[in-house]
PDB file of N, CA and C in Angstrom:
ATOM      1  N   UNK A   1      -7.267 -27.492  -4.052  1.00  0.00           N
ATOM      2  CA  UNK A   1      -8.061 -27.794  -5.216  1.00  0.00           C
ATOM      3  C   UNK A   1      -8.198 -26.522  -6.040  1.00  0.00           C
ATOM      4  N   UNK A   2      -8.365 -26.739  -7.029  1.00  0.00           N
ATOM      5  CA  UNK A   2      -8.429 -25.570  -8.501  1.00  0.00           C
ATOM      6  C   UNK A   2      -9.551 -25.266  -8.387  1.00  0.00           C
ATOM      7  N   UNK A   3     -10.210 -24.796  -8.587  1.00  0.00           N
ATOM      8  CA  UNK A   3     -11.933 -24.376  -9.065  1.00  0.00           C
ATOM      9  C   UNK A   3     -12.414 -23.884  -9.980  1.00  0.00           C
ATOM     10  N   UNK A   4     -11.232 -23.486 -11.145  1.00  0.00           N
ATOM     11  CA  UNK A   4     -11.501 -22.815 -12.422  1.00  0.00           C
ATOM     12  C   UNK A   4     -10.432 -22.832 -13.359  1.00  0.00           C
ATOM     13  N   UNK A   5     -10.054 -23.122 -14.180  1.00  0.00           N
ATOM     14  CA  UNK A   5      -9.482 -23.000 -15.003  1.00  0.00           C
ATOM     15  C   UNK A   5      -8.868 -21.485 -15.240  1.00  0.00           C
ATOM     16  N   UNK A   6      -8.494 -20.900 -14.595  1.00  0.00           N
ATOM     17  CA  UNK A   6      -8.078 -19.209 -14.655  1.00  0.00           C
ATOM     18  C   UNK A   6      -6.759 -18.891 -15.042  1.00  0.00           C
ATOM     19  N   UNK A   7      -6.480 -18.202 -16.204  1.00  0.00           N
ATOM     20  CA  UNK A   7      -5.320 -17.747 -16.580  1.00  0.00           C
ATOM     21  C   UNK A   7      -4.098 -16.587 -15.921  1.00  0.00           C
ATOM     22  N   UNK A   8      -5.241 -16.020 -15.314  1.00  0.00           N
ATOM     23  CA  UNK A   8      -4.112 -15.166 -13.790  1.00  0.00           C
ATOM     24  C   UNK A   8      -4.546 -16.167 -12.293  1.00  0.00           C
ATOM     25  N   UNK A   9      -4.051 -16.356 -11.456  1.00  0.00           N
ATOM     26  CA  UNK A   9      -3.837 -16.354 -10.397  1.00  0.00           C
ATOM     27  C   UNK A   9      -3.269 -15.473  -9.440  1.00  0.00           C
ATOM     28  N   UNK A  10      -4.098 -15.167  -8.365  1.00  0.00           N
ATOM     29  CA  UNK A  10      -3.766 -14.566  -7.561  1.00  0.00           C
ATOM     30  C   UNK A  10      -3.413 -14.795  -6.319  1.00  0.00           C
ATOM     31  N   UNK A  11      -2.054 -15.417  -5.787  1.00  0.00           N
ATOM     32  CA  UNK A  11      -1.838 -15.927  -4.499  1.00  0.00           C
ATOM     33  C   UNK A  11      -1.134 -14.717  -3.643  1.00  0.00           C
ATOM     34  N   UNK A  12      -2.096 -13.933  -2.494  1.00  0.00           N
ATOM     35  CA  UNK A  12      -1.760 -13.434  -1.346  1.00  0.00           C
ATOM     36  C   UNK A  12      -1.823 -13.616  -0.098  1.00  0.00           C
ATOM     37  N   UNK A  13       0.012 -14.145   0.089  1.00  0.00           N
ATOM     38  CA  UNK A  13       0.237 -14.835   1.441  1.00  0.00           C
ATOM     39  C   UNK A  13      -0.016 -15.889   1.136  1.00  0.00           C
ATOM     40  N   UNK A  14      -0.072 -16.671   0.431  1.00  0.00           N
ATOM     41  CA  UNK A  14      -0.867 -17.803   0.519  1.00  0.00           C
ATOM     42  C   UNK A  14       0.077 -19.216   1.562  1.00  0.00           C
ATOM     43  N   UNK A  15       1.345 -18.941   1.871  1.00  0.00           N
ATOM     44  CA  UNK A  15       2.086 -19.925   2.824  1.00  0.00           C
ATOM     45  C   UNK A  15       1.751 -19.640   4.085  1.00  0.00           C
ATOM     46  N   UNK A  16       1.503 -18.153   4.372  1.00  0.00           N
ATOM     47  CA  UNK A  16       2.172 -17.574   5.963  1.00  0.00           C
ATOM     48  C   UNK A  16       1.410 -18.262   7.057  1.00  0.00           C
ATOM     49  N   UNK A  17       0.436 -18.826   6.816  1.00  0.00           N
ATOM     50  CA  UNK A  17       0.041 -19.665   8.170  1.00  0.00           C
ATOM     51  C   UNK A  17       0.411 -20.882   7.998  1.00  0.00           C
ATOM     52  N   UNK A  18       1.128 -21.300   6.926  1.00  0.00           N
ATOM     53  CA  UNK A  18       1.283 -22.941   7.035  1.00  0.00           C
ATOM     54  C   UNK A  18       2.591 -23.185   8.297  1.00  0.00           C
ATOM     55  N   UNK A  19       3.358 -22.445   8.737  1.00  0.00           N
ATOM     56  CA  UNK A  19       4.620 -22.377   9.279  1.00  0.00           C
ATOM     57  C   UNK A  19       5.762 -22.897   8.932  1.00  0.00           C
ATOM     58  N   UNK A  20       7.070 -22.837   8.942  1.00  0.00           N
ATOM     59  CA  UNK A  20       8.172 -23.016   8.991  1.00  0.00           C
ATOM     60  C   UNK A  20       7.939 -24.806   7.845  1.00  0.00           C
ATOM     61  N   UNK A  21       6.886 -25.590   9.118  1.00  0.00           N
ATOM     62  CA  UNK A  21       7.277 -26.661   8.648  1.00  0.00           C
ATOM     63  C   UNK A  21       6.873 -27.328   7.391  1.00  0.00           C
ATOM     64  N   UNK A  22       5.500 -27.157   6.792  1.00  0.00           N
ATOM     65  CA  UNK A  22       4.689 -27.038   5.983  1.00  0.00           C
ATOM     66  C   UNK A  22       4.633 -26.228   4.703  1.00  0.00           C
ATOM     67  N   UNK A  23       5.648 -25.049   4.752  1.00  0.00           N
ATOM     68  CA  UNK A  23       6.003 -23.999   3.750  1.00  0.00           C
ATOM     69  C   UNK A  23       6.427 -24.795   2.316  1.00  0.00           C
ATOM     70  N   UNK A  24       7.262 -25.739   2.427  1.00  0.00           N
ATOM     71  CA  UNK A  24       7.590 -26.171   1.011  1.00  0.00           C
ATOM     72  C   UNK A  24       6.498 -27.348   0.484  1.00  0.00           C
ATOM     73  N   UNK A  25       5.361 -27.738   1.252  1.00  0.00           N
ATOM     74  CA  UNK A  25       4.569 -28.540   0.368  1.00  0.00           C
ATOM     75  C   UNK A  25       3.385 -27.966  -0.193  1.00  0.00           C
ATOM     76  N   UNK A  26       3.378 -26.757   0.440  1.00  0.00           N
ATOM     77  CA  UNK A  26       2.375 -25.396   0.206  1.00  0.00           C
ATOM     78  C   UNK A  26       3.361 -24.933  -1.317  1.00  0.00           C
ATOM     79  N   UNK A  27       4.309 -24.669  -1.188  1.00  0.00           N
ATOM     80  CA  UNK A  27       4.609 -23.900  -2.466  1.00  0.00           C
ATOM     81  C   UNK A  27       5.496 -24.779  -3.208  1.00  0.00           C
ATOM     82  N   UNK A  28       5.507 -26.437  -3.089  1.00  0.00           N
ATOM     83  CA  UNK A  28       5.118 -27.242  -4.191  1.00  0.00           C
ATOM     84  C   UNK A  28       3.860 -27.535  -4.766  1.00  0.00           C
ATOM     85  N   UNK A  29       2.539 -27.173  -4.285  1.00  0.00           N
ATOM     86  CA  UNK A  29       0.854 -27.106  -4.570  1.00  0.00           C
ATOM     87  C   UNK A  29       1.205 -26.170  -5.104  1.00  0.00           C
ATOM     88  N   UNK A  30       1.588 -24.866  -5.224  1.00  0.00           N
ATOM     89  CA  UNK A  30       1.075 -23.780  -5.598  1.00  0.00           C
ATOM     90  C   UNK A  30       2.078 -23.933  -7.321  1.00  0.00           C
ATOM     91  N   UNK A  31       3.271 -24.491  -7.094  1.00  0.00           N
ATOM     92  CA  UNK A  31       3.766 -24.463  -8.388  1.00  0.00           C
ATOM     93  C   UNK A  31       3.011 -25.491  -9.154  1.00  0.00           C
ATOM     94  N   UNK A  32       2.187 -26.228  -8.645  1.00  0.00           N
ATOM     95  CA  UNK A  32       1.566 -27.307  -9.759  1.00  0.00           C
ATOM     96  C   UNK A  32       0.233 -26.968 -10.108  1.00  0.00           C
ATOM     97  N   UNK A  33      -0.193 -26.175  -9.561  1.00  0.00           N
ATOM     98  CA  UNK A  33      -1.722 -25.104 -10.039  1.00  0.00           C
ATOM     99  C   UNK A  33      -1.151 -23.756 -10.616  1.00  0.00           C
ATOM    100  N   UNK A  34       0.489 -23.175 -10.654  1.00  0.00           N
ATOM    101  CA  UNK A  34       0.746 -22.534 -11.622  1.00  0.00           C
ATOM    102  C   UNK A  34       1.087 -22.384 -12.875  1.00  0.00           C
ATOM    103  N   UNK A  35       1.195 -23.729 -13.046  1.00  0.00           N
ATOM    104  CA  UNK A  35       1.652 -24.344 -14.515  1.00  0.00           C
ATOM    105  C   UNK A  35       0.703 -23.687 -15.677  1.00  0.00           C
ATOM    106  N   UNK A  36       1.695 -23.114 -16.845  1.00  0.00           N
ATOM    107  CA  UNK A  36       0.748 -22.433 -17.241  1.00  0.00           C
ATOM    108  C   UNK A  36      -0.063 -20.944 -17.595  1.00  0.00           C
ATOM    109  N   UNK A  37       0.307 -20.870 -16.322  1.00  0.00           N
ATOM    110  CA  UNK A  37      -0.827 -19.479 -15.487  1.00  0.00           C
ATOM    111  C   UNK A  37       0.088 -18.383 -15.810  1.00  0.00           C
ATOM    112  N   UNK A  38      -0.562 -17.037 -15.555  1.00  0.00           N
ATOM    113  CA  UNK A  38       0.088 -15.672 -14.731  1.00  0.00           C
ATOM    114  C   UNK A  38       0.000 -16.108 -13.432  1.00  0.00           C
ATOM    115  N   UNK A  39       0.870 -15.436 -12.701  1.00  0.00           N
ATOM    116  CA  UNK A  39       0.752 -15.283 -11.137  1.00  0.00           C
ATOM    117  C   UNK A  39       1.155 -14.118 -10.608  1.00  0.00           C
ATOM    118  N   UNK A  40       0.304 -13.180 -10.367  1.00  0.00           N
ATOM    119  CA  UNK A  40       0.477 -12.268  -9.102  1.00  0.00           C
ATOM    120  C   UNK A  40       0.621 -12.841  -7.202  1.00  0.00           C
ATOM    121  N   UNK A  41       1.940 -13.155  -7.379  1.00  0.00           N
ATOM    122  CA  UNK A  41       2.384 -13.459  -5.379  1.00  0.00           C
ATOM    123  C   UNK A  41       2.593 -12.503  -4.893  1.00  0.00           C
ATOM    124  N   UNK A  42       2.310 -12.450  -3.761  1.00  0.00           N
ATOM    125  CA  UNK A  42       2.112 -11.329  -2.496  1.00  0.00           C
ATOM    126  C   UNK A  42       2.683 -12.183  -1.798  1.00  0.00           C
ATOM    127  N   UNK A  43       4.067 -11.813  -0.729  1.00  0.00           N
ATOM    128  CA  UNK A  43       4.744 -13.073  -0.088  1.00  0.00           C
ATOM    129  C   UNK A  43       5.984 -12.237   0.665  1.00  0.00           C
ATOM    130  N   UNK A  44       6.029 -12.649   1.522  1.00  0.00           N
ATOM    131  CA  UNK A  44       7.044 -12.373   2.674  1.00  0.00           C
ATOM    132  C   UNK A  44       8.066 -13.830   2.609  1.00  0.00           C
ATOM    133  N   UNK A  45       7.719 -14.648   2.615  1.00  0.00           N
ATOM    134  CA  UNK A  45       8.638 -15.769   2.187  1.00  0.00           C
ATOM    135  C   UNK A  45       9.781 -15.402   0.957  1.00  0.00           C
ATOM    136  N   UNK A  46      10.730 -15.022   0.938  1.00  0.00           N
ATOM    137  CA  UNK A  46      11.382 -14.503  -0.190  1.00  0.00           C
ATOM    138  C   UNK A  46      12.004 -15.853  -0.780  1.00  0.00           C
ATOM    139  N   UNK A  47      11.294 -17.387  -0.403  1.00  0.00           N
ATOM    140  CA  UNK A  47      11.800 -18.390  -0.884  1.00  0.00           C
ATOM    141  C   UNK A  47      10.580 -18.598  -2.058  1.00  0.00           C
ATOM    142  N   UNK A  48       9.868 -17.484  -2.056  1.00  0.00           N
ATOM    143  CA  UNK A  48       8.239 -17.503  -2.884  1.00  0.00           C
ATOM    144  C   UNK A  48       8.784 -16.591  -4.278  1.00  0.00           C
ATOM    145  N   UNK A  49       9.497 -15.542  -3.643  1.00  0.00           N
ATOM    146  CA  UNK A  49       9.837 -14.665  -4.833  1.00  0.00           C
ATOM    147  C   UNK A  49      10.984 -15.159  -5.545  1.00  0.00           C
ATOM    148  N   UNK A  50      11.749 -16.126  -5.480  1.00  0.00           N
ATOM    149  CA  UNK A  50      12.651 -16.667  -5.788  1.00  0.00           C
ATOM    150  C   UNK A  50      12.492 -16.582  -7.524  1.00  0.00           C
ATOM    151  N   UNK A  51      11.132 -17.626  -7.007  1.00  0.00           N
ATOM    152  CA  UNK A  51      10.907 -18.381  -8.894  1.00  0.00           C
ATOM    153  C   UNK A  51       9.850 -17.539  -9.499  1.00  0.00           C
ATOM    154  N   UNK A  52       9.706 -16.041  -9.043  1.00  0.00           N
ATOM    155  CA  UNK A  52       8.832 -15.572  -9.741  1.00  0.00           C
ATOM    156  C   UNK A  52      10.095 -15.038 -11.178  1.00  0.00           C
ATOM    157  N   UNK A  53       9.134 -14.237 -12.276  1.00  0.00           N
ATOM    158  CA  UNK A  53       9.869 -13.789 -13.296  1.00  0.00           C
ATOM    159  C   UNK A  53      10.427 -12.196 -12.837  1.00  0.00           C
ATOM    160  N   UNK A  54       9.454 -11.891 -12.440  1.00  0.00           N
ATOM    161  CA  UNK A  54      10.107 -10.174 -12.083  1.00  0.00           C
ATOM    162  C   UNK A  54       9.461 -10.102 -10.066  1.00  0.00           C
ATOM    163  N   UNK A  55      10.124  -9.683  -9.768  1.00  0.00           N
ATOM    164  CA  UNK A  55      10.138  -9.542  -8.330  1.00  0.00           C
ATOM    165  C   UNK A  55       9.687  -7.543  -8.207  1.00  0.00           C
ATOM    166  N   UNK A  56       8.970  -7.195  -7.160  1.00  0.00           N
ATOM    167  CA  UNK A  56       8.520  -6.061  -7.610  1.00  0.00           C
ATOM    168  C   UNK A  56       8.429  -5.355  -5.643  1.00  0.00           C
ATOM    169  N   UNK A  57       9.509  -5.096  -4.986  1.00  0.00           N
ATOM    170  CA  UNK A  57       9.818  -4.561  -3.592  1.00  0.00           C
ATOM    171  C   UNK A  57       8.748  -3.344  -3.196  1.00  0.00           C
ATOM    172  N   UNK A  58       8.171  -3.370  -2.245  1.00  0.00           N
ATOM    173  CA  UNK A  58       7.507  -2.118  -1.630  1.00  0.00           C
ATOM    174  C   UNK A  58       7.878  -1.595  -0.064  1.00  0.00           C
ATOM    175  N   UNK A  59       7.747  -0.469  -0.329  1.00  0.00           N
ATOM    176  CA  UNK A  59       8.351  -0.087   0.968  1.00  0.00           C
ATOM    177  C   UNK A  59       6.732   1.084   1.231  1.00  0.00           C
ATOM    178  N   UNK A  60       6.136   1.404   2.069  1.00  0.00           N
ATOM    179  CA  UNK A  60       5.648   2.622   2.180  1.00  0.00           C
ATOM    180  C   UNK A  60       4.339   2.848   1.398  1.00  0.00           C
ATOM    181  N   UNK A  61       3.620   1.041   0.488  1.00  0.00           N
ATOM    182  CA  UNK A  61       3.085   1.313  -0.636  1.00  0.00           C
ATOM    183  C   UNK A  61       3.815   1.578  -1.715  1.00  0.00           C
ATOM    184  N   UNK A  62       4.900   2.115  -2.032  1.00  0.00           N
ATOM    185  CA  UNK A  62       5.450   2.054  -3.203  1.00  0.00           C
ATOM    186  C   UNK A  62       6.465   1.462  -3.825  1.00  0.00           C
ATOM    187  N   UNK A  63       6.428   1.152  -4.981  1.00  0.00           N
ATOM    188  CA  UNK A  63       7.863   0.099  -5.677  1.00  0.00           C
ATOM    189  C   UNK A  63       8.460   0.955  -5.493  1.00  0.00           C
ATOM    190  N   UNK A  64       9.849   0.312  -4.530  1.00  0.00           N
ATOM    191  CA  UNK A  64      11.047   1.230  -4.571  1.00  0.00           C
ATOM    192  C   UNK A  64      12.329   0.306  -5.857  1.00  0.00           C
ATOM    193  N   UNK A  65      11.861  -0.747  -5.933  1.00  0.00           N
ATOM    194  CA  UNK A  65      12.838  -1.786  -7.049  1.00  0.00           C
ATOM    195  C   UNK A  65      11.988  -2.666  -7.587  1.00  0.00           C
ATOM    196  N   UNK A  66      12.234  -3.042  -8.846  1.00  0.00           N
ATOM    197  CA  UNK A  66      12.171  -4.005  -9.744  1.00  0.00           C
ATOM    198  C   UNK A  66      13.150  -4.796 -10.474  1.00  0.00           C
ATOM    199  N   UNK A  67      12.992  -5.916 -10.375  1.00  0.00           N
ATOM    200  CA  UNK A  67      13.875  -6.989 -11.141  1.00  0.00           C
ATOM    201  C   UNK A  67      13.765  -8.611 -10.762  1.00  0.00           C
ATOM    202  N   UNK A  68      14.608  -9.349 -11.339  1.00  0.00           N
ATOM    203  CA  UNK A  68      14.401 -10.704 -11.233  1.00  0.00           C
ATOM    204  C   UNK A  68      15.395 -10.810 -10.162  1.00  0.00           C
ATOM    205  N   UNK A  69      15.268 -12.163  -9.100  1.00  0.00           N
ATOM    206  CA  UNK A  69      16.266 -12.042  -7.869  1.00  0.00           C
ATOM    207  C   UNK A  69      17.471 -12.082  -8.006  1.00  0.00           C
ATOM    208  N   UNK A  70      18.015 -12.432  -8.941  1.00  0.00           N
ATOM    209  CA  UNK A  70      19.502 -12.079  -8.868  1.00  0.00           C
ATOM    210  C   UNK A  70      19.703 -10.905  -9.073  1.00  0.00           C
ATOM    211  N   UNK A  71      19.070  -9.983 -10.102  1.00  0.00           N
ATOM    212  CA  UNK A  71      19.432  -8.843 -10.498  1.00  0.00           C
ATOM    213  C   UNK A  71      18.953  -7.806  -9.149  1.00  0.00           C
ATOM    214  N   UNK A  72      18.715  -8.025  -8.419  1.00  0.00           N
ATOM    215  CA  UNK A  72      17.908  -7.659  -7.580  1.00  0.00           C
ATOM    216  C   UNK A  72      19.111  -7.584  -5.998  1.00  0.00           C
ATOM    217  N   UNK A  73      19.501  -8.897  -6.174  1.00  0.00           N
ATOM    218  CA  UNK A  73      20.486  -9.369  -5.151  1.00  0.00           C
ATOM    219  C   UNK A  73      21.943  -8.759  -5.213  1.00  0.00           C
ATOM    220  N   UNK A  74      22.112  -8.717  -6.890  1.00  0.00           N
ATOM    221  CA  UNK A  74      23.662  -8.411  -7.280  1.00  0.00           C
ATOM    222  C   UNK A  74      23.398  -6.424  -7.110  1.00  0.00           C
ATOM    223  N   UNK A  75      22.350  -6.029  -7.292  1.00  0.00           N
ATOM    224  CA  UNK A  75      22.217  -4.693  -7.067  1.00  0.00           C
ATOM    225  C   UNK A  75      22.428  -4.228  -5.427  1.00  0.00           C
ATOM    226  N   UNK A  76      22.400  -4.888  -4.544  1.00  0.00           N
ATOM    227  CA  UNK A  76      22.957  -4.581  -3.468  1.00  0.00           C
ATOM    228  C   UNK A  76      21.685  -3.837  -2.531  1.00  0.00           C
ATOM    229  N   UNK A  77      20.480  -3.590  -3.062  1.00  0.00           N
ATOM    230  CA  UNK A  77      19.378  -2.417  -2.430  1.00  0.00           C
ATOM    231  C   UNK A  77      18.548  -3.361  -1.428  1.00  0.00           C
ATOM    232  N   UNK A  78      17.897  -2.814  -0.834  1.00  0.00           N
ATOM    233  CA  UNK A  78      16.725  -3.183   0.001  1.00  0.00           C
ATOM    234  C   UNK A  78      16.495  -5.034  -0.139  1.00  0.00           C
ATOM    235  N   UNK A  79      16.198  -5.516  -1.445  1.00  0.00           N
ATOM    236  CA  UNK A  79      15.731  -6.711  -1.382  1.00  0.00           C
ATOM    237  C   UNK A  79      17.029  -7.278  -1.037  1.00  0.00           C
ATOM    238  N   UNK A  80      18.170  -7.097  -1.688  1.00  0.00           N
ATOM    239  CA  UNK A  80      19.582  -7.598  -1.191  1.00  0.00           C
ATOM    240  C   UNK A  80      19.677  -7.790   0.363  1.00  0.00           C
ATOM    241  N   UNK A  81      19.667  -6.327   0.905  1.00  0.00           N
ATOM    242  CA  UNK A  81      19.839  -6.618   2.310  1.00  0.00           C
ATOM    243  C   UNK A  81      18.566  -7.811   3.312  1.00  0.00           C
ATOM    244  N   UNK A  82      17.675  -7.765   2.979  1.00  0.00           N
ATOM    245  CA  UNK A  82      16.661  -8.892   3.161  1.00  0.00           C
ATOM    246  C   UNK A  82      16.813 -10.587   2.934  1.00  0.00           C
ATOM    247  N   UNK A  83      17.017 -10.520   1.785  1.00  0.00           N
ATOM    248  CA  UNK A  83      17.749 -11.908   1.192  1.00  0.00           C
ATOM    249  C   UNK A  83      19.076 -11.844   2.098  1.00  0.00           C
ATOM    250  N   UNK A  84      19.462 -11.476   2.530  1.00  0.00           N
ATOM    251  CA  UNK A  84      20.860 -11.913   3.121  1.00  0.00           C
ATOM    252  C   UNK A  84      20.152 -12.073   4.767  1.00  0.00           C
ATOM    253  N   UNK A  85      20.113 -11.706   4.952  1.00  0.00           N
ATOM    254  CA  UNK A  85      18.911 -11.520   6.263  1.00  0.00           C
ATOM    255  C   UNK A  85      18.259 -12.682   6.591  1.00  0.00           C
ATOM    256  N   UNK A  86      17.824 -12.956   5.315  1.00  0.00           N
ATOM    257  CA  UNK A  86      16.855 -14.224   5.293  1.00  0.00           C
ATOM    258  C   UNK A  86      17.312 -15.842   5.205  1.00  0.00           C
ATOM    259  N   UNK A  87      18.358 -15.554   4.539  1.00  0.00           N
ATOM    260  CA  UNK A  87      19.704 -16.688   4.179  1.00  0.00           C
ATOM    261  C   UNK A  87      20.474 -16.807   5.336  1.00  0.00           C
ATOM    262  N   UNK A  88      20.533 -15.669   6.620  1.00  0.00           N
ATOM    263  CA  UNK A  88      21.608 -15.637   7.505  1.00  0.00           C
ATOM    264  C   UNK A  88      21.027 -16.675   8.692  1.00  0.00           C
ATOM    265  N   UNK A  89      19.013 -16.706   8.261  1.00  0.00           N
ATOM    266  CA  UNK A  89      18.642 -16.728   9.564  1.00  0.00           C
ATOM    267  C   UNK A  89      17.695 -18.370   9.037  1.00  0.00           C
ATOM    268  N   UNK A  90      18.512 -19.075   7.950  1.00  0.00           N
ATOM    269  CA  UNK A  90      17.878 -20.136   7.463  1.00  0.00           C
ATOM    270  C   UNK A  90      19.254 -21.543   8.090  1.00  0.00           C
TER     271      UNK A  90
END
């Protein structure tokens, strides 16, 4: 449920306890309360960062990359090796 009409949203983690099985009706809810919105995601699911606009990697606390996932993927760095990782083990 919504509770406010809010122009940012802030979803952190918001799948990771649903598990494996439950993950895509969690982040079909979350795209239908984003309609609209800003969204700041915080997400280990990299099936979360997919449909964001800019994807933003941390390593250590700090952005080590920025970009949208392809540009991100075709660059070959850190999120690349992850996404492949993540795709290998889907």
């Amino acid at each position: 449920m919504l509770l406010t009409d809010a122009d940012l949203v802030i979803l952190d983690e918001a799948t990771a306890e649903a598990g494996s099985a439950y993950a895509t009706q969690l982040d079909l809810a979350a795209d239908a309360v984003l309609v609209g919105r800003t969204a700041l995601v915080v997400a280990h699911r990299l099936t979360q960062a997919v449909a964001c606009d800019r994807i933003l990697v941390m390593e250590h606390g700090r952005i080590i990359e920025t970009r949208t996932h392809g540009e991100l993927v075709d660059a070959g760095g850190v999120y690349a090796g992850l996404w492949s990782a993540w795709e290998a083990a889907r």
